[in-house]
Protein backbone atom coordinates (compact mmCIF):
# COMPACT_ATOMS: atom_id res chain seq x y z
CA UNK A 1 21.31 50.68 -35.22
CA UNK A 2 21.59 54.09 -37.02
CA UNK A 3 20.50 57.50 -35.35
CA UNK A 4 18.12 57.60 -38.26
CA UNK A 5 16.59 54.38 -36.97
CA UNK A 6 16.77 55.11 -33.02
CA UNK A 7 14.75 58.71 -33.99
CA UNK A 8 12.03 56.29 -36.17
CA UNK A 9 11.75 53.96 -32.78
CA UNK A 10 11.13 57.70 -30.60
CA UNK A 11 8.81 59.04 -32.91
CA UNK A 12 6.89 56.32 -33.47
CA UNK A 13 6.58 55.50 -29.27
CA UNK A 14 5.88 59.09 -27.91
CA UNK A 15 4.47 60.86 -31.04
CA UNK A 16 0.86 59.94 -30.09
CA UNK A 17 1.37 59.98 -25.93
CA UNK A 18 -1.19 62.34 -24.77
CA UNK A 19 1.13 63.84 -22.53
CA UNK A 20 3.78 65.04 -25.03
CA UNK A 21 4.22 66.72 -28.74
CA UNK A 22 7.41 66.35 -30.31
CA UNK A 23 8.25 66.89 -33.67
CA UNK A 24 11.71 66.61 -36.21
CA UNK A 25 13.83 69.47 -35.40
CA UNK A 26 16.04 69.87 -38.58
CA UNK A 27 19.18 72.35 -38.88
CA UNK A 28 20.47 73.76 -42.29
CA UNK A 29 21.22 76.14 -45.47
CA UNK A 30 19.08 76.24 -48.38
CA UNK A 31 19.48 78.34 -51.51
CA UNK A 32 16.08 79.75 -52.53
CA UNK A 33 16.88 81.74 -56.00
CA UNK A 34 20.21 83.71 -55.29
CA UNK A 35 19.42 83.86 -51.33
CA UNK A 36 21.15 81.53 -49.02
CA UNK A 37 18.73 80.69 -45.99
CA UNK A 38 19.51 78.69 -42.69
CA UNK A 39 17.46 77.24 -40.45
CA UNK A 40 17.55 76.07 -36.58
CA UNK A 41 19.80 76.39 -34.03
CA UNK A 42 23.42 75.01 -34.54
CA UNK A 43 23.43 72.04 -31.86
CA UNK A 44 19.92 72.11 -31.27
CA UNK A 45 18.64 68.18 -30.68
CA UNK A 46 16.82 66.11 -33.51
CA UNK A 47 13.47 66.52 -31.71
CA UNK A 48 11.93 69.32 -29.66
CA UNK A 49 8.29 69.00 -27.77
CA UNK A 50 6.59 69.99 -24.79
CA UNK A 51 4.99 68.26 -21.75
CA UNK A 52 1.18 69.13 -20.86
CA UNK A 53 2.96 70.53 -18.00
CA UNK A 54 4.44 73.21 -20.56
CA UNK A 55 7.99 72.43 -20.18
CA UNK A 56 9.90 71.96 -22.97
CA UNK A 57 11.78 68.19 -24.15
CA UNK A 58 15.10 68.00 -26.17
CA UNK A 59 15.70 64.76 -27.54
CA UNK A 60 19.43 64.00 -29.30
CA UNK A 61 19.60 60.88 -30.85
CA UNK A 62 23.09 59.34 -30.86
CA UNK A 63 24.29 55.86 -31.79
CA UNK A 64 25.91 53.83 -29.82
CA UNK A 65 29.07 55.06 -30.48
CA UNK A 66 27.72 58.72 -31.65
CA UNK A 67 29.05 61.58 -29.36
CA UNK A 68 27.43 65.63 -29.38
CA UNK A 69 29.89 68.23 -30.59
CA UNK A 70 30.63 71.12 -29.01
CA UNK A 71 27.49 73.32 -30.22
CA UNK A 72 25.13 70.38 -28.98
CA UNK A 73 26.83 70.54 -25.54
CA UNK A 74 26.00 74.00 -25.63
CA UNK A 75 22.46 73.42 -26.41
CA UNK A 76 22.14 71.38 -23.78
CA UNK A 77 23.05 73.91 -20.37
CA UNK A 78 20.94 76.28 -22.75
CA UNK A 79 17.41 74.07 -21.97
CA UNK A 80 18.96 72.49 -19.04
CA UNK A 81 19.78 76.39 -17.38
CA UNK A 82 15.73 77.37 -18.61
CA UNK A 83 14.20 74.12 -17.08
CA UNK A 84 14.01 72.00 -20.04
CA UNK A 85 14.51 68.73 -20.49
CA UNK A 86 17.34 67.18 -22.63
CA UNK A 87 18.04 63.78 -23.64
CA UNK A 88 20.97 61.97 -24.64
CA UNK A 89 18.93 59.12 -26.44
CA UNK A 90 20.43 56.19 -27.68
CA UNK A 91 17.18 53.88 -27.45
CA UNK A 92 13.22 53.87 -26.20
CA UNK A 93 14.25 52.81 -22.70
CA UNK A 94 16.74 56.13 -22.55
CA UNK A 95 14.19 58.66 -23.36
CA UNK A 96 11.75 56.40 -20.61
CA UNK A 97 14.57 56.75 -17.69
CA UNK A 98 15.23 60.23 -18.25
CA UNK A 99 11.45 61.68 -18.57
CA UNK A 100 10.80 59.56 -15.29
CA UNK A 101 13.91 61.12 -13.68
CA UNK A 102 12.35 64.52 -14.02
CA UNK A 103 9.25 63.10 -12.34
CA UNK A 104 6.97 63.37 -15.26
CA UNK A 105 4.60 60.94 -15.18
CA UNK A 106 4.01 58.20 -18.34
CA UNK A 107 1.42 56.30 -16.67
C-alpha cells in the first residue's frame, strides 16, 4: 500500500472522531508571479490535529518500507520535547496503539 493510500485510510477513520481534528499538512515552494513562496515546516508530518484535551497530534505516514529523513526526526523531539503526540503510521491499527499509549481515550 502507498503512503498516499495509508493517509486516505487515516483521514477517512479519525477525520470525523469527535475527539480529534486533523487535517493535510503539506510542505513546499510555489512561484506566485516572480516571487518564490514556501510553505510548512521541513520534516513536519503529513497530518497535524489536536485532541479535545488541546494537545497537539503528528501523524507521518510511511510505507512499509518508507523511513523519515533527518528533518522529520527532528520534527519529531520538536512535538515530542512540547508534549505532542507523534506517530510513525504505517496503518489504522498504528495510529490506534499509539493514541491509546498516551492514554487518550477513543471510546
Amino acid at each position: 500500500m502507498t503512503e498516499k493510500q495509508i493517509q486516505n485510510l487515516i483521514i477517512r477513520e479519525f477525520g470525523t472522531k469527535p475527539w480529534l481534528r486533523i487535517w493535510r499538512a503539506n510542505v513546499g515552494v510555489a512561484r506566485i508571479n516572480r516571487r518564490v513562496v514556501r510553505f510548512g515546516v521541513p520534516g513536519q508530518a503529513d497530518l497535524t490535529g489536536i485532541l479535545y484535551d488541546g494537545r497537539r497530534v503528528e501523524i507521518e505516514i510511511k510505507s512499509v518500507t518508507g523511513r523519515q529523513t533527518p528533518d522529520q526526526k527532528n520534527y519529531q523531539q520538536l512535538i515530542t520535547r512540547f508534549n505532542g503526540i507523534y506517530i510513525l503510521a504505517r496503518s489504522i491499527s498504528d495510529v490506534y496503539e499509539q493514541l491509546g499509549a498516551h492514554g487518550v481515550n477513543i471510546a
